[in-house]
Protein backbone atom coordinates (compact mmCIF):
# COMPACT_ATOMS: atom_id res chain seq x y z
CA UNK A 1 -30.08 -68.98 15.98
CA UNK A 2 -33.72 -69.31 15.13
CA UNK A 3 -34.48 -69.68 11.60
CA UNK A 4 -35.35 -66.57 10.18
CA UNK A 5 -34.06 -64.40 13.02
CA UNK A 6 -31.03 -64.30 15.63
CA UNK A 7 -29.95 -62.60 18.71
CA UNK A 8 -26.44 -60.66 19.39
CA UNK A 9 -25.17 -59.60 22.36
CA UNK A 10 -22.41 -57.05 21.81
CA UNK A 11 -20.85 -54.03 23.78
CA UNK A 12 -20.44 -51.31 21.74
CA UNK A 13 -17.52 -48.50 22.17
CA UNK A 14 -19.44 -44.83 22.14
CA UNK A 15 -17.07 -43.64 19.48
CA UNK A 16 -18.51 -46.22 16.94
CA UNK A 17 -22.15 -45.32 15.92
CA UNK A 18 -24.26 -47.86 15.87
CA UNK A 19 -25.43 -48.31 12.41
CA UNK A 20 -21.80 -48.29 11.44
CA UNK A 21 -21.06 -51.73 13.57
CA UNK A 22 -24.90 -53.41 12.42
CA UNK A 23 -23.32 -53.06 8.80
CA UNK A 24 -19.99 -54.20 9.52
CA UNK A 25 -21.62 -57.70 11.46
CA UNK A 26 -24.23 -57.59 8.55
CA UNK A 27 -21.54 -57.44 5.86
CA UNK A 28 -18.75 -59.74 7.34
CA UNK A 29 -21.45 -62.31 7.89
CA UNK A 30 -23.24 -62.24 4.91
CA UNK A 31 -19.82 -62.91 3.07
CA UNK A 32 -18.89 -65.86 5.02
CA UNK A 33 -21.93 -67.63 4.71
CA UNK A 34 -21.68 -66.61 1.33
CA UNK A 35 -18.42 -68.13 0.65
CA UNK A 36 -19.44 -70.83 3.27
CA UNK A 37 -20.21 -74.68 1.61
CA UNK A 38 -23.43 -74.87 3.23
CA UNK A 39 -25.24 -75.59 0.20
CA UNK A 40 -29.00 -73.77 1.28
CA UNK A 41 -31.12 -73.25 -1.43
CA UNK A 42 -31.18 -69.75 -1.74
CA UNK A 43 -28.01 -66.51 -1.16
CA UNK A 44 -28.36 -65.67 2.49
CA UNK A 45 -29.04 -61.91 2.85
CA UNK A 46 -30.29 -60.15 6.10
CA UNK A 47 -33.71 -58.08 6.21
CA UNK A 48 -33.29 -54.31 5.47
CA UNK A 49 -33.40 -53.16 9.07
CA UNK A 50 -32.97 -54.15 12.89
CA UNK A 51 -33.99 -53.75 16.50
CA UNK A 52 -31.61 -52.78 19.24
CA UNK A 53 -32.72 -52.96 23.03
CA UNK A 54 -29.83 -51.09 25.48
CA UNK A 55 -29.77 -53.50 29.11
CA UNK A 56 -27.16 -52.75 31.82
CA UNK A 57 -24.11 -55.18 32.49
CA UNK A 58 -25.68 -56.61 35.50
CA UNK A 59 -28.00 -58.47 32.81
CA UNK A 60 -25.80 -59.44 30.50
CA UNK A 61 -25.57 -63.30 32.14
CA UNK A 62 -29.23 -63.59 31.46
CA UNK A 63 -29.29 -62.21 28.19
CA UNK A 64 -26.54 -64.45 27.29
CA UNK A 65 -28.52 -67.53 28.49
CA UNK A 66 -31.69 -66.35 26.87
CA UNK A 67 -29.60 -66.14 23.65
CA UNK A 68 -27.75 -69.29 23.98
CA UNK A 69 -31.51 -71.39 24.80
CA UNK A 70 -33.38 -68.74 21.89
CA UNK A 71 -34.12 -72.12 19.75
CA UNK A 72 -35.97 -73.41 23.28
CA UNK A 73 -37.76 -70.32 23.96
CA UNK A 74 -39.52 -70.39 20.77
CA UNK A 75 -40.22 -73.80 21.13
CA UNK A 76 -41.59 -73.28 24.59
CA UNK A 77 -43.32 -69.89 24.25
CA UNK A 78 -41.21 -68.55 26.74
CA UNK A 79 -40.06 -65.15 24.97
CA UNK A 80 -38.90 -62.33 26.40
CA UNK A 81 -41.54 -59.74 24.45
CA UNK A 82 -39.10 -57.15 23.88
CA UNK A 83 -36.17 -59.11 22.31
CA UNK A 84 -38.84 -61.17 20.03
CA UNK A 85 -41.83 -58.68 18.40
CA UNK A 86 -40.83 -56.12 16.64
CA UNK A 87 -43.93 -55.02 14.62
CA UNK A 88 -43.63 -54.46 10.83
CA UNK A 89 -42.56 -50.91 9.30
CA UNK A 90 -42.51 -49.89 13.04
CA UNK A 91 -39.16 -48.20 13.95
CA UNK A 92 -37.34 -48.99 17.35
């Protein structure tokens, strides 16, 4: 996780609509951090919207390693454009 932003990888049955499982992550992890010890300085809460990109399965090992190094690729400048800028008030 990068500090004011993460990444999820996540497979998604048809019959479950999207915003419907963004809320249910959104909700389930807001309460544990919540009810977490982690003593921040402020109640975690997520940003009022989202950005999806759709790849194919054959990608999912290097999606999963850009995820797992995201910390390092912000570090480096080595971003994948379309999983990092998402422009303000700009719907995906």
């Amino acid at each position: 996780m990068v500090d004011d932003h993460i990444h999820l990888a996540a497979s998604i049955p048809p019959n479950l609509s999207l915003s419907d499982f963004i809320q249910e992550v959104k909700g389930s992890c807001t309460h544990l951090i919540n009810q977490s010890n982690l003593n921040l300085d402020y109640q975690f809460q997520w940003q009022s919207g989202y950005g999806v990109v759709s790849f194919d399965k054959k990608a999912l090992p290097n999606i999963r390693k850009y995820i797992i190094n995201q910390r390092q690729h912000h570090q480096d400048n080595t971003l994948i454009k379309i999983l990092e800028k998402i422009q303000n008030n700009s719907p995906l």
